[in-house]
Protein backbone atom coordinates (compact mmCIF):
# COMPACT_ATOMS: atom_id res chain seq x y z
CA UNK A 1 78.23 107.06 86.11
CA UNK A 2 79.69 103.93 88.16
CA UNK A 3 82.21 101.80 86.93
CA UNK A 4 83.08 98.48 87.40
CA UNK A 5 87.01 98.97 87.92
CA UNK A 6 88.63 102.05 88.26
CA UNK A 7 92.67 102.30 87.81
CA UNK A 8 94.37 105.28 89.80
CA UNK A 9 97.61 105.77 87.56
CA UNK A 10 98.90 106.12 84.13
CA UNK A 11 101.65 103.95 83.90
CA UNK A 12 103.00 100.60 83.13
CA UNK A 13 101.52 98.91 86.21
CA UNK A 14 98.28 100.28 85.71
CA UNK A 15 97.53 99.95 82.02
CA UNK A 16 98.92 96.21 83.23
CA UNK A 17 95.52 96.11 85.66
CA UNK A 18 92.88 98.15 83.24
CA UNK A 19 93.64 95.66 80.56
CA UNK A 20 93.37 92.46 82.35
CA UNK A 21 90.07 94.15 84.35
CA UNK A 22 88.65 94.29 80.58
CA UNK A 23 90.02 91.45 79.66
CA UNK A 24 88.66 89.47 82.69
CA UNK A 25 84.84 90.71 82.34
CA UNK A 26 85.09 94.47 83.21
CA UNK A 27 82.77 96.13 80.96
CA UNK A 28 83.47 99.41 81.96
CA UNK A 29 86.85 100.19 83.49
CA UNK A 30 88.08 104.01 84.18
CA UNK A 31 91.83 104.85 84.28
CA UNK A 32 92.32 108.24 86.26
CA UNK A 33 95.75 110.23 84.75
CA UNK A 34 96.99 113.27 87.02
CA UNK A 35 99.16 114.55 84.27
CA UNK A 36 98.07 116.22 81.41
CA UNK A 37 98.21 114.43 78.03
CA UNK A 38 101.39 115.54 76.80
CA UNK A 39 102.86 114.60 80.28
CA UNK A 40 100.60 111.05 80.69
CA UNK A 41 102.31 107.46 81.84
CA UNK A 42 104.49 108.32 84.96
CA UNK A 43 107.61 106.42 85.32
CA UNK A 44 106.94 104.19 82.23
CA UNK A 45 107.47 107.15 80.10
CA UNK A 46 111.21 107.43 81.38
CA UNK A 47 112.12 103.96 81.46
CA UNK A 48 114.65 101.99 79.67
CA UNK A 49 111.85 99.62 79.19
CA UNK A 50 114.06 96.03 80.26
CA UNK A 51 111.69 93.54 81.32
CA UNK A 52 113.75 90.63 83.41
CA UNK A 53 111.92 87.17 83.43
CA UNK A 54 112.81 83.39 83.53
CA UNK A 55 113.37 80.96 80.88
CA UNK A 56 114.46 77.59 80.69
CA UNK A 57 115.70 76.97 77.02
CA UNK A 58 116.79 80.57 74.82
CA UNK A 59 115.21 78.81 71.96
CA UNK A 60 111.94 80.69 74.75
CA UNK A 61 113.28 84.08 73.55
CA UNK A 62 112.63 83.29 69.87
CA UNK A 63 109.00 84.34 70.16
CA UNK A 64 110.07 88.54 71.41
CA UNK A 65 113.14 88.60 69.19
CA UNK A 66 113.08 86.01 66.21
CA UNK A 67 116.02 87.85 64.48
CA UNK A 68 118.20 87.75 67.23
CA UNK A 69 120.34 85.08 65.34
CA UNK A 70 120.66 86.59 62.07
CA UNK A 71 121.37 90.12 64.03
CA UNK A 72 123.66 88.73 66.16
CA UNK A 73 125.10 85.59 65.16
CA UNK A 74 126.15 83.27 68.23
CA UNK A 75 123.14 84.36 69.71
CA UNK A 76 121.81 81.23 70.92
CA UNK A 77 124.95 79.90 71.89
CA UNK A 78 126.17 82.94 73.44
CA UNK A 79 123.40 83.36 75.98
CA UNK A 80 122.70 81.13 79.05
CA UNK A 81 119.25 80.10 80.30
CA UNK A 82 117.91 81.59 83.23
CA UNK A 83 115.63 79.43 85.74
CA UNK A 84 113.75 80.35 88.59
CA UNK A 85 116.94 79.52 90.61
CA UNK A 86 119.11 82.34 89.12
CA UNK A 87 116.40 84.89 89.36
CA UNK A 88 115.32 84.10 92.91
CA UNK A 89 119.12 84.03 93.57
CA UNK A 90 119.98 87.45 92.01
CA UNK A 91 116.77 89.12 93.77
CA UNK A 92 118.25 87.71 97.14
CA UNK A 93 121.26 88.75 96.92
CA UNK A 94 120.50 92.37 95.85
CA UNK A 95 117.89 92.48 98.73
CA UNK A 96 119.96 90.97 101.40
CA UNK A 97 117.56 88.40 101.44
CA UNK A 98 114.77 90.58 102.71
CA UNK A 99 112.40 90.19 99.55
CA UNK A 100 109.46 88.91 100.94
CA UNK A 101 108.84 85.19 100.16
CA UNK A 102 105.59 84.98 98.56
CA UNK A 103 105.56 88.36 96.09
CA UNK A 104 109.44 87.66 95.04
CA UNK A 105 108.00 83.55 94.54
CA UNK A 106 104.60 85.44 92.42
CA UNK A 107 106.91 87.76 90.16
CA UNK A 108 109.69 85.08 89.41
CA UNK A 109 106.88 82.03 89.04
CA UNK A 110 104.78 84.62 86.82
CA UNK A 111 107.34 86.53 84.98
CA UNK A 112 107.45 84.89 81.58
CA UNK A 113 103.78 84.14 80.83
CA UNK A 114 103.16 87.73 81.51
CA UNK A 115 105.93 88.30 78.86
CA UNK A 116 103.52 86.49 76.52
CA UNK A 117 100.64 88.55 77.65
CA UNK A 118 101.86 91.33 77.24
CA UNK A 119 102.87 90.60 73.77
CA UNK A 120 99.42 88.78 73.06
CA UNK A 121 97.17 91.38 74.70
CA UNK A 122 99.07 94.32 75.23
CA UNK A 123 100.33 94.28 71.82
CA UNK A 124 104.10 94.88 72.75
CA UNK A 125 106.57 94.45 70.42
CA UNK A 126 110.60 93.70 71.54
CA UNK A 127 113.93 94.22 70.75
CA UNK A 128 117.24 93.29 72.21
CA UNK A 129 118.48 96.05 74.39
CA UNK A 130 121.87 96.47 72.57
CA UNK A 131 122.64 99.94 74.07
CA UNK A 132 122.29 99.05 77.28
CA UNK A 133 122.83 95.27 78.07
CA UNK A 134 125.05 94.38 75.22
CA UNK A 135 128.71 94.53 75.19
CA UNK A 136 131.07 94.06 72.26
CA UNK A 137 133.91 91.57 73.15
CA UNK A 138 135.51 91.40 69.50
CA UNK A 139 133.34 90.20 66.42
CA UNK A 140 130.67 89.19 69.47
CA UNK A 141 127.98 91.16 71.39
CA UNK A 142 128.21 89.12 75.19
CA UNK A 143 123.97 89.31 76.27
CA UNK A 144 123.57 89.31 80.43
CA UNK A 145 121.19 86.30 81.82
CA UNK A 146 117.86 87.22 82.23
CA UNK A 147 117.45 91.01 81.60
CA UNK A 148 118.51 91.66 77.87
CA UNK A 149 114.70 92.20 76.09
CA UNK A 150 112.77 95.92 75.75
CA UNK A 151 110.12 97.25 74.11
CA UNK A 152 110.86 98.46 71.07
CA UNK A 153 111.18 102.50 71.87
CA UNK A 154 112.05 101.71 75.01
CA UNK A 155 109.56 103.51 77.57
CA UNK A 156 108.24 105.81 74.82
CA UNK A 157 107.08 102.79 73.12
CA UNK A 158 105.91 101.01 75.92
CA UNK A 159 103.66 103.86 77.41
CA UNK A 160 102.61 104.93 73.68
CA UNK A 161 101.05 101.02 73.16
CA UNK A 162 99.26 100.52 76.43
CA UNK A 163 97.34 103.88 75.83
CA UNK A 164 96.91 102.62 72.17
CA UNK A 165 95.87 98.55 73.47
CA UNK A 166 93.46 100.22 75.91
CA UNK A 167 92.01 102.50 74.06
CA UNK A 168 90.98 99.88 71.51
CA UNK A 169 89.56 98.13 74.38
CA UNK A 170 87.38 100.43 74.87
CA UNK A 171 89.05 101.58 78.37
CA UNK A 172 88.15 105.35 79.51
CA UNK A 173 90.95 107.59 80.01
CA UNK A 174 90.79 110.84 81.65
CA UNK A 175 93.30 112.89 82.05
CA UNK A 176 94.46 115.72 84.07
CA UNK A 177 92.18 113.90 86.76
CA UNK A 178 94.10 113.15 90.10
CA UNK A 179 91.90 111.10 93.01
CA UNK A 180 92.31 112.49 96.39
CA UNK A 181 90.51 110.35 98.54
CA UNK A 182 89.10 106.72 98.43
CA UNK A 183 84.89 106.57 99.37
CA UNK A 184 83.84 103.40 101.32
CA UNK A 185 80.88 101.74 102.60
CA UNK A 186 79.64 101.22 105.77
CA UNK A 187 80.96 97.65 105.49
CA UNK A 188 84.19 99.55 104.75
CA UNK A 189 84.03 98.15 101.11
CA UNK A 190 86.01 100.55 99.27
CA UNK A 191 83.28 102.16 96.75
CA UNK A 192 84.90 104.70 95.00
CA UNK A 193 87.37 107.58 94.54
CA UNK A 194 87.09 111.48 94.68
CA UNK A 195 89.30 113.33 92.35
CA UNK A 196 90.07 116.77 91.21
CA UNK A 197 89.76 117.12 87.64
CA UNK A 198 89.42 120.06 84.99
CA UNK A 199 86.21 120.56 85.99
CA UNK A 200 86.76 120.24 89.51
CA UNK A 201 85.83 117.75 91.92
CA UNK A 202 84.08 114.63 90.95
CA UNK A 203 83.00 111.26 92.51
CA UNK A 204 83.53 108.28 90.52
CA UNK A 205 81.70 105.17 92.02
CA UNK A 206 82.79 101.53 91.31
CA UNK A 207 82.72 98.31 92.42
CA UNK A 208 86.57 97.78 93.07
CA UNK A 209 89.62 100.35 92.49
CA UNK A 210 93.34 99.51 91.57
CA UNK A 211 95.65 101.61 93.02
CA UNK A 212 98.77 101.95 90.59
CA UNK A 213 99.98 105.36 91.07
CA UNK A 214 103.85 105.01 92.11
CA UNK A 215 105.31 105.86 95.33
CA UNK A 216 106.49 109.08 96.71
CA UNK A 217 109.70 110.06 94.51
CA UNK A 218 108.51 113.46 93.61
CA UNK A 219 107.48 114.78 97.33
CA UNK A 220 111.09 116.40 98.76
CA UNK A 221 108.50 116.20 101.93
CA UNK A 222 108.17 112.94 102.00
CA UNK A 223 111.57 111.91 100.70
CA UNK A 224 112.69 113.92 104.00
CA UNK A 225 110.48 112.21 106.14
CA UNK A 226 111.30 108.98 105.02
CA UNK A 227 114.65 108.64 102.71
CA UNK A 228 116.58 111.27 105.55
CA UNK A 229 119.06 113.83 104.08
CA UNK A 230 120.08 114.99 101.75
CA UNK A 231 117.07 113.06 99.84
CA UNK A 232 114.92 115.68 100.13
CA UNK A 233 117.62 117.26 97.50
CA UNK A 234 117.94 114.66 95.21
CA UNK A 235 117.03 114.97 91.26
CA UNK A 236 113.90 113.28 90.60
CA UNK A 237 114.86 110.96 87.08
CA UNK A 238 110.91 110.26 86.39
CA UNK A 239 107.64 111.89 85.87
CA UNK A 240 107.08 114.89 88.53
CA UNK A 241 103.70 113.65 89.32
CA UNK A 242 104.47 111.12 92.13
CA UNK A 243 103.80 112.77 95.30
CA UNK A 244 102.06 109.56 97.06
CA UNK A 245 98.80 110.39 96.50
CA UNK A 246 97.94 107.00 96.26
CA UNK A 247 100.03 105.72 99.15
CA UNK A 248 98.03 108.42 101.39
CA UNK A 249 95.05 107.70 100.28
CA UNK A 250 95.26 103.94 101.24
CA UNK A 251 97.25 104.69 104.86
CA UNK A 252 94.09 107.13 105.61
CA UNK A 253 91.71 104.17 105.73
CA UNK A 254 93.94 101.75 107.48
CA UNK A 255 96.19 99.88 104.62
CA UNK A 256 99.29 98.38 106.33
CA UNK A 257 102.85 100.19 105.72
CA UNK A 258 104.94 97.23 104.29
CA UNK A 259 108.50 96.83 103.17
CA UNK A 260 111.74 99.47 103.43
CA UNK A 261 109.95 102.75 103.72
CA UNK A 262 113.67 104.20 103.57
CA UNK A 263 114.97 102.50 100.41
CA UNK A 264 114.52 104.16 97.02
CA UNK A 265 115.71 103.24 93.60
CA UNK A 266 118.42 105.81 92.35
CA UNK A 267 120.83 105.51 89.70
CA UNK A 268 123.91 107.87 88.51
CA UNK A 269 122.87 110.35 86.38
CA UNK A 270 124.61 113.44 84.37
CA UNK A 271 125.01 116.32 87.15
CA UNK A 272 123.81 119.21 85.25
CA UNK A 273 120.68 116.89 84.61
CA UNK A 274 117.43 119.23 84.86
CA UNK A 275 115.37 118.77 88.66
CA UNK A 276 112.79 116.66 87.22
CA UNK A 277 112.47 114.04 84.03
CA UNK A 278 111.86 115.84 80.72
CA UNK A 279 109.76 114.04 78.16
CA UNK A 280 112.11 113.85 75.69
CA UNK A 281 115.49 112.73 77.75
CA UNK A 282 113.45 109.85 78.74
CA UNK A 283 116.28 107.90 80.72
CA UNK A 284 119.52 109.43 78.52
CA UNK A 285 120.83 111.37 81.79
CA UNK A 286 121.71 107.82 82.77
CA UNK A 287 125.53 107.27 83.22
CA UNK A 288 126.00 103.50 84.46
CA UNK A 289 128.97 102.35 82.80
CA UNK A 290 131.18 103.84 85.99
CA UNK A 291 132.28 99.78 86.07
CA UNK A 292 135.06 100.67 83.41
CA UNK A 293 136.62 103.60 85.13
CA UNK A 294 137.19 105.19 88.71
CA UNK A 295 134.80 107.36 90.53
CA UNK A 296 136.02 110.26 92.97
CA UNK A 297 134.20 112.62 94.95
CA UNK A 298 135.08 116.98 95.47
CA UNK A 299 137.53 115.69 98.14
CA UNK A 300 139.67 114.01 95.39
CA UNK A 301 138.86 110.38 96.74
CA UNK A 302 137.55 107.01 95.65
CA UNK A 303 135.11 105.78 98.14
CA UNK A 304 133.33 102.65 96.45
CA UNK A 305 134.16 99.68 94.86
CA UNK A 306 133.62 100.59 91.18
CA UNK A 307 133.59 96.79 89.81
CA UNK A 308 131.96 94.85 93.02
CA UNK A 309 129.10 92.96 90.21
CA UNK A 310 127.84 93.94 87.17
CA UNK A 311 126.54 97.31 87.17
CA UNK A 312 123.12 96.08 86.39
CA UNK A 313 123.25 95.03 89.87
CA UNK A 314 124.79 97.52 91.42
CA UNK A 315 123.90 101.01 89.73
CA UNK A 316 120.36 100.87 91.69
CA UNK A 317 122.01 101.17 94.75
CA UNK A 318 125.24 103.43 93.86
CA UNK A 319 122.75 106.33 93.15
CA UNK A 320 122.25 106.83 96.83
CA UNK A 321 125.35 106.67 97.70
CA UNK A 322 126.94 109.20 94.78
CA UNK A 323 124.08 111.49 96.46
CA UNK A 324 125.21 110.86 100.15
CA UNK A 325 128.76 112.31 98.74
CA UNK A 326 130.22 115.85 99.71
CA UNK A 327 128.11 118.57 97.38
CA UNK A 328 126.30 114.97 95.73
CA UNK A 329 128.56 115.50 93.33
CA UNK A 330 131.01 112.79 92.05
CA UNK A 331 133.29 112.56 88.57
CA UNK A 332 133.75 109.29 86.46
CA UNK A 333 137.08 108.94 85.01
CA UNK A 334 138.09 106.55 82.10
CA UNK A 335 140.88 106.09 80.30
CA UNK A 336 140.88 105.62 76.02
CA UNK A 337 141.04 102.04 76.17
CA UNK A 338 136.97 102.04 77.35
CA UNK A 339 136.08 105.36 75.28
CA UNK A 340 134.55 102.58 72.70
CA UNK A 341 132.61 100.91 75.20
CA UNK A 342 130.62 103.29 77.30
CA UNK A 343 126.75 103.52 77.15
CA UNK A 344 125.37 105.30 73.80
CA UNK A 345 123.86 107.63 76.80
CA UNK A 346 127.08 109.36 77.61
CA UNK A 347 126.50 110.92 74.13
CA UNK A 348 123.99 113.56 75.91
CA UNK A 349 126.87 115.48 77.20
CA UNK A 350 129.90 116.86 76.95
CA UNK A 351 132.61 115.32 79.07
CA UNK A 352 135.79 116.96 80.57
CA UNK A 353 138.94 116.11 78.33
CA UNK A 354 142.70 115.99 78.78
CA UNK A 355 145.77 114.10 77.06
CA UNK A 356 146.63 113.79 80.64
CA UNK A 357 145.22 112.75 84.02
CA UNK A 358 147.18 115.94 85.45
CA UNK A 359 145.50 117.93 82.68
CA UNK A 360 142.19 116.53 83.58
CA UNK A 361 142.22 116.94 87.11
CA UNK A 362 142.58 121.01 86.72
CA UNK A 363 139.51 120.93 85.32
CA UNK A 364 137.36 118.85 88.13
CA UNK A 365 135.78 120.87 91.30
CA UNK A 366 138.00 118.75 93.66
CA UNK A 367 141.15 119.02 95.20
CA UNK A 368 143.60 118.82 92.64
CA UNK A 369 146.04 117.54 94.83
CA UNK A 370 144.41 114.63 96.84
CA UNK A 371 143.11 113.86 93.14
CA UNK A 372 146.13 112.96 91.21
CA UNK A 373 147.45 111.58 94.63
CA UNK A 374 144.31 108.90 94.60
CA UNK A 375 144.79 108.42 90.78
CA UNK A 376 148.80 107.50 91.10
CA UNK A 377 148.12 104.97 93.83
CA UNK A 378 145.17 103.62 92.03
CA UNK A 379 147.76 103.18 88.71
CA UNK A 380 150.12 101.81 91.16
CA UNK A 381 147.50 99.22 92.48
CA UNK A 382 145.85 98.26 89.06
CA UNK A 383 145.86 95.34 86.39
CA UNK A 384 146.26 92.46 89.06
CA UNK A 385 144.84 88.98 87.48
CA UNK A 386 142.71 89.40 84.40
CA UNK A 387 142.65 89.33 81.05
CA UNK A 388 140.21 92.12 80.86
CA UNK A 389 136.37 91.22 79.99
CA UNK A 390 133.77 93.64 80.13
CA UNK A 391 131.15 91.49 79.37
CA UNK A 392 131.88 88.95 82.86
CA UNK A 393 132.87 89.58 86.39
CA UNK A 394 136.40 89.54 85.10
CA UNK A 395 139.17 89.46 88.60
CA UNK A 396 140.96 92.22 87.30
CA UNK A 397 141.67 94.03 90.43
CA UNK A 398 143.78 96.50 92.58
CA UNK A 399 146.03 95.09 95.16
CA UNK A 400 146.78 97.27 98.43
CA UNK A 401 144.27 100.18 98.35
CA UNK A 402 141.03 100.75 99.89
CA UNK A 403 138.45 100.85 98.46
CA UNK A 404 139.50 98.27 96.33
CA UNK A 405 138.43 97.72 93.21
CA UNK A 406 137.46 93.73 92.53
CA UNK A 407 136.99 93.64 88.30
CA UNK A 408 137.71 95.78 85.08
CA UNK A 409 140.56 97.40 87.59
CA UNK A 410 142.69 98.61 84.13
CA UNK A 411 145.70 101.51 84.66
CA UNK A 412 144.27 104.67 83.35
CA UNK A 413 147.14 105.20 81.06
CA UNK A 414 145.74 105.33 77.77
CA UNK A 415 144.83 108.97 76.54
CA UNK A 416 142.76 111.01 76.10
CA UNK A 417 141.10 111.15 79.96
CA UNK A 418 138.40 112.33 80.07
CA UNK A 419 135.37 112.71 83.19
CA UNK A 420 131.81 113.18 83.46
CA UNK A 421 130.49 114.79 86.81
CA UNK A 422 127.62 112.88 88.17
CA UNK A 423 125.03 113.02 90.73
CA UNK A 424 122.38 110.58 92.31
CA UNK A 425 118.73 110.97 90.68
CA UNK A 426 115.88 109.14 92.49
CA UNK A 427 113.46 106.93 89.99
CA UNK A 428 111.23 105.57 92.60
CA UNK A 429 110.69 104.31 96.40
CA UNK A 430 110.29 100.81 97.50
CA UNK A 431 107.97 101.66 100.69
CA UNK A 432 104.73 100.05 99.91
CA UNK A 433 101.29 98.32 101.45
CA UNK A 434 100.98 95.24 101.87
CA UNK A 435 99.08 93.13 99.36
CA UNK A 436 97.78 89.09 99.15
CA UNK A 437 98.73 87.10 96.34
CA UNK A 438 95.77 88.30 94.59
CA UNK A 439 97.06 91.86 94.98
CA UNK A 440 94.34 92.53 97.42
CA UNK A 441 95.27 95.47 99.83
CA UNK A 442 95.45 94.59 103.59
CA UNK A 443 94.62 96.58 106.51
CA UNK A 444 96.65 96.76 109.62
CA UNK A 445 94.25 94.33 111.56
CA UNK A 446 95.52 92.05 108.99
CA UNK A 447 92.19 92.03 107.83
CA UNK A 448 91.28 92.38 104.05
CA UNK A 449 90.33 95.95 102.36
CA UNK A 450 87.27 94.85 100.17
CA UNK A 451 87.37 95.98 96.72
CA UNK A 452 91.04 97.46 96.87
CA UNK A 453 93.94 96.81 95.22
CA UNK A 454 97.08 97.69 94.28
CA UNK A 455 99.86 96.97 91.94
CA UNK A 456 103.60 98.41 90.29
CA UNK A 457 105.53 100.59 92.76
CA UNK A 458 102.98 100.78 95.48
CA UNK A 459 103.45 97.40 96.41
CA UNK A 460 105.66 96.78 99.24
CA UNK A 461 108.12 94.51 99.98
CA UNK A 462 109.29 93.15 97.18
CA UNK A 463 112.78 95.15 96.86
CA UNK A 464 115.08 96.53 100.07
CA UNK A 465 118.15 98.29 99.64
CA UNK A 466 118.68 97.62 96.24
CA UNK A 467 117.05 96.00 93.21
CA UNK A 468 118.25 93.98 89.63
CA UNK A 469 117.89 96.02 86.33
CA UNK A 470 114.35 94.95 84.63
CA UNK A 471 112.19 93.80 87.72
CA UNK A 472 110.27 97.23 88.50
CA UNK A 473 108.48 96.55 85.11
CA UNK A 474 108.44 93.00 85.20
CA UNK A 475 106.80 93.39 88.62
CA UNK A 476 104.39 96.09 87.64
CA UNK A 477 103.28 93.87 84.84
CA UNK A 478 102.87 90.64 86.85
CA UNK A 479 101.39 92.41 89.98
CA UNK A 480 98.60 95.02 87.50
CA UNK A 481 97.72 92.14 85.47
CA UNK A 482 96.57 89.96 88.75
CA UNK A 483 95.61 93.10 90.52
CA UNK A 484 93.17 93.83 87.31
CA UNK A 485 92.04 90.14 87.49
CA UNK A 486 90.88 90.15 90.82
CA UNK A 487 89.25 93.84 90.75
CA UNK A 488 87.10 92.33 87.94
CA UNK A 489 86.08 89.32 89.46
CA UNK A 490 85.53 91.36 92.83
């Protein structure tokens, strides 16, 4: 049987394109899901589910959480709009200006009308991400610009309703079905796909296919290849299905490599977290509130600025680097004061404890001595400027040490100390193809592919080096429901 659009992927970004492909006069649309059913919706599964997206007035925010008020009184006074300007500004900045132009102008432009899509047709329901955007500064919770609304169950949710939206749609889903290969025409129109599923190998004909099956996370090959060493390593945060199948597939008939094939996404996670994502962890290994404390590596050192910006622009990028430390192994270290204010996520283990920093120390895999050492001078340094605000780049800072440390720079002096050993886990690559505005995939004659297209974290481009908290889903949204669009209409 041909279909008129099939979707490659199981995720956010391509339930974003099957749904718009119905929605948009695709009678019959096919979504292809490597994993097995218990295992289905990649990434999205694992995600904390922030969407980040403009708006002008925060009266505009009413419509995803209309008891954000009476929840959290001060709301609407407490939170700031956020224009175009800021997010275009914060994406810059984060990507050292390298975003490209056009797709960063498409997701920013696009971002809160998909909002309302996805709430209208998807069927999403939100909540304020308390647990991981919201701080407590007294009788207040301080809300971030711009990235502070979830689905409600975070990834778990969001996966569970775009299954549920399509399937009411009347969207085919099979599962344990992985395409290998694109088939094209002898115009080079891109026809089809061949995948291996339970029954073995099958050709599914269509007029256009949407490729939305992640980047290359999972593949140590790959990561080798193109991440360097010690990637190849790394702890993979997500699903264990993204090899780059799709990404291959799309090379093999000429797609153009676009964007920065050796940037990734990785965060700090808990070091004893397991090699791959497990279903029900979701994103709990997480451990981003290193802002609040010190970090040190097995050599008893600090070697990064732990308060440089707020963590949710910053904690994309320090996962690298924690990884590119001696053994990839580095300990977070607060003091009592903070204990209140770190990340419900912390919860999912068991940190080392002390009544004092000596006592602590002992019990760290790093030289005990070159430890406490780093630790005294950092006291010594401490406290400068202030008064201490977790919720805003604060100027509490060292004075006389390097690295230094440029907010939230408290003494630890406050017991109990305590540390939780971290490592860097990988959550996905930015090395893409390069795509039109209508998510179209292009060739590297700069010609158009006809009938292919591509969406989520196969497009390239859009984030180098680093990347702001709630854009991978905002993007995967924006990008699957245009690349659906125009697959439909193709």
């Amino acid at each position: 049987m041909d279909y008129d659009v099939i979707v490659v992927g199981g995720g956010n970004a391509a339930f974003a394109a099957a749904v718009s492909a119905r929605e948009n006069g695709a009678k019959r649309v096919l979504v292809l899901e490597k994993a097995p059913k218990e295992k289905r919706g990649g990434n999205t599964h694992f995600s904390g589910a922030v969407f980040r997206f403009i708006y002008d007035r925060v009266s505009e925010l009413d419509r995803f959480v209309p008891d954000a008020e009476r929840d959290y009184p001060g709301f609407h006074r407490g939170v700031q709009p956020y224009p175009k300007e800021a997010f275009r500004e914060d994406l810059m900045r984060v990507t050292q200006g390298r975003s490209d132009p056009e797709l960063a102008g498409i997701l920013i432009e696009h971002s809160y009308d998909t909002m309302c899509w996805l709430q209208e047709t998807g069927k999403m329901e939100f909540e304020l991400a308390l647990s991981v955007m919201g701080v407590r500064v007294g009788n207040e919770v301080k809300w971030p610009r711009g990235a502070m609304i979830r689905t409600a169950h975070e990834g778990v949710g969001l996966s569970r309703t775009w299954f549920k939206t399509a399937e009411q749609m009347g969207i085919e889903i099979r599962y344990e079905t992985g395409a290998q290969r694109l088939t094209q025409g002898e115009s080079g129109r891109v026809t089809g796909v061949v995948a291996r599923g339970p029954d073995g190998m099958a050709t599914f004909g269509a007029k256009a296919v949407v490729l939305a099956c992640g980047g290359f996370e999972t593949n140590p090959e790959w990561r080798l290849r193109y991440l360097g060493s010690p990637w190849d390593h790394a702890k993979v945060r997500g699903s264990n299905f993204n090899y780059g199948d799709g990404l291959k597939m799309a090379l093999d008939i000429g797609a153009m490599p676009w964007g920065h094939w050796s940037g990734c996404h990785a965060t700090p996670i808990n070091a004893e977290a397991p090699d791959y994502g497990v279903q029900h962890l979701t994103d709990k290994t997480n451990r981003l509130s290193y802002f609040l404390g010190v970090m040190i590596n097995v050599e008893g050192k600090r070697w990064i600025d732990e308060g440089a910006d707020i963590n949710s622009f910053t904690y994309a990028q320090y996962g690298g680097l924690i990884l590119k430390q001696p053994r990839s192994l580095v300990y977070q270290i607060f003091d009592g004061k903070v204990l209140s204010l770190l990340e419900p996520r912390y919860s999912t283990s068991e940190p080392f404890r002390s009544d004092t920093l000596e006592g602590l120390v002992k019990q760290l895999q790093v030289d005990h001595k070159q430890a406490l050492k780093t630790l005294e001078e950092y006291n010594r340094a401490a406290g400068r400027g202030g008064p201490f605000n977790p919720a805003a780049l604060d100027g509490v800072h060292t004075d006389g040490i390097e690295p230094k440390k440029s907010n939230w720079a408290q003494k630890l002096d406050t017991p109990p100390f305590v540390s939780y050993p971290v490592t860097g886990g990988i959550t996905f690559t930015f090395g893409g193809l390069k795509i039109t505005k209508d998510a179209q995939v292009v060739a590297t004659d700069w010609k158009l592919i006809p009938g292919l297209y591509t969406c989520g974290e196969m497009v390239g481009g859009l984030f180098h080096y680093n990347y702001p908290l709630g854009t991978g889903l905002m993007s995967g949204a924006v990008f699957g429901r245009i690349a659906g669009r125009s697959a439909a209409r193709a």
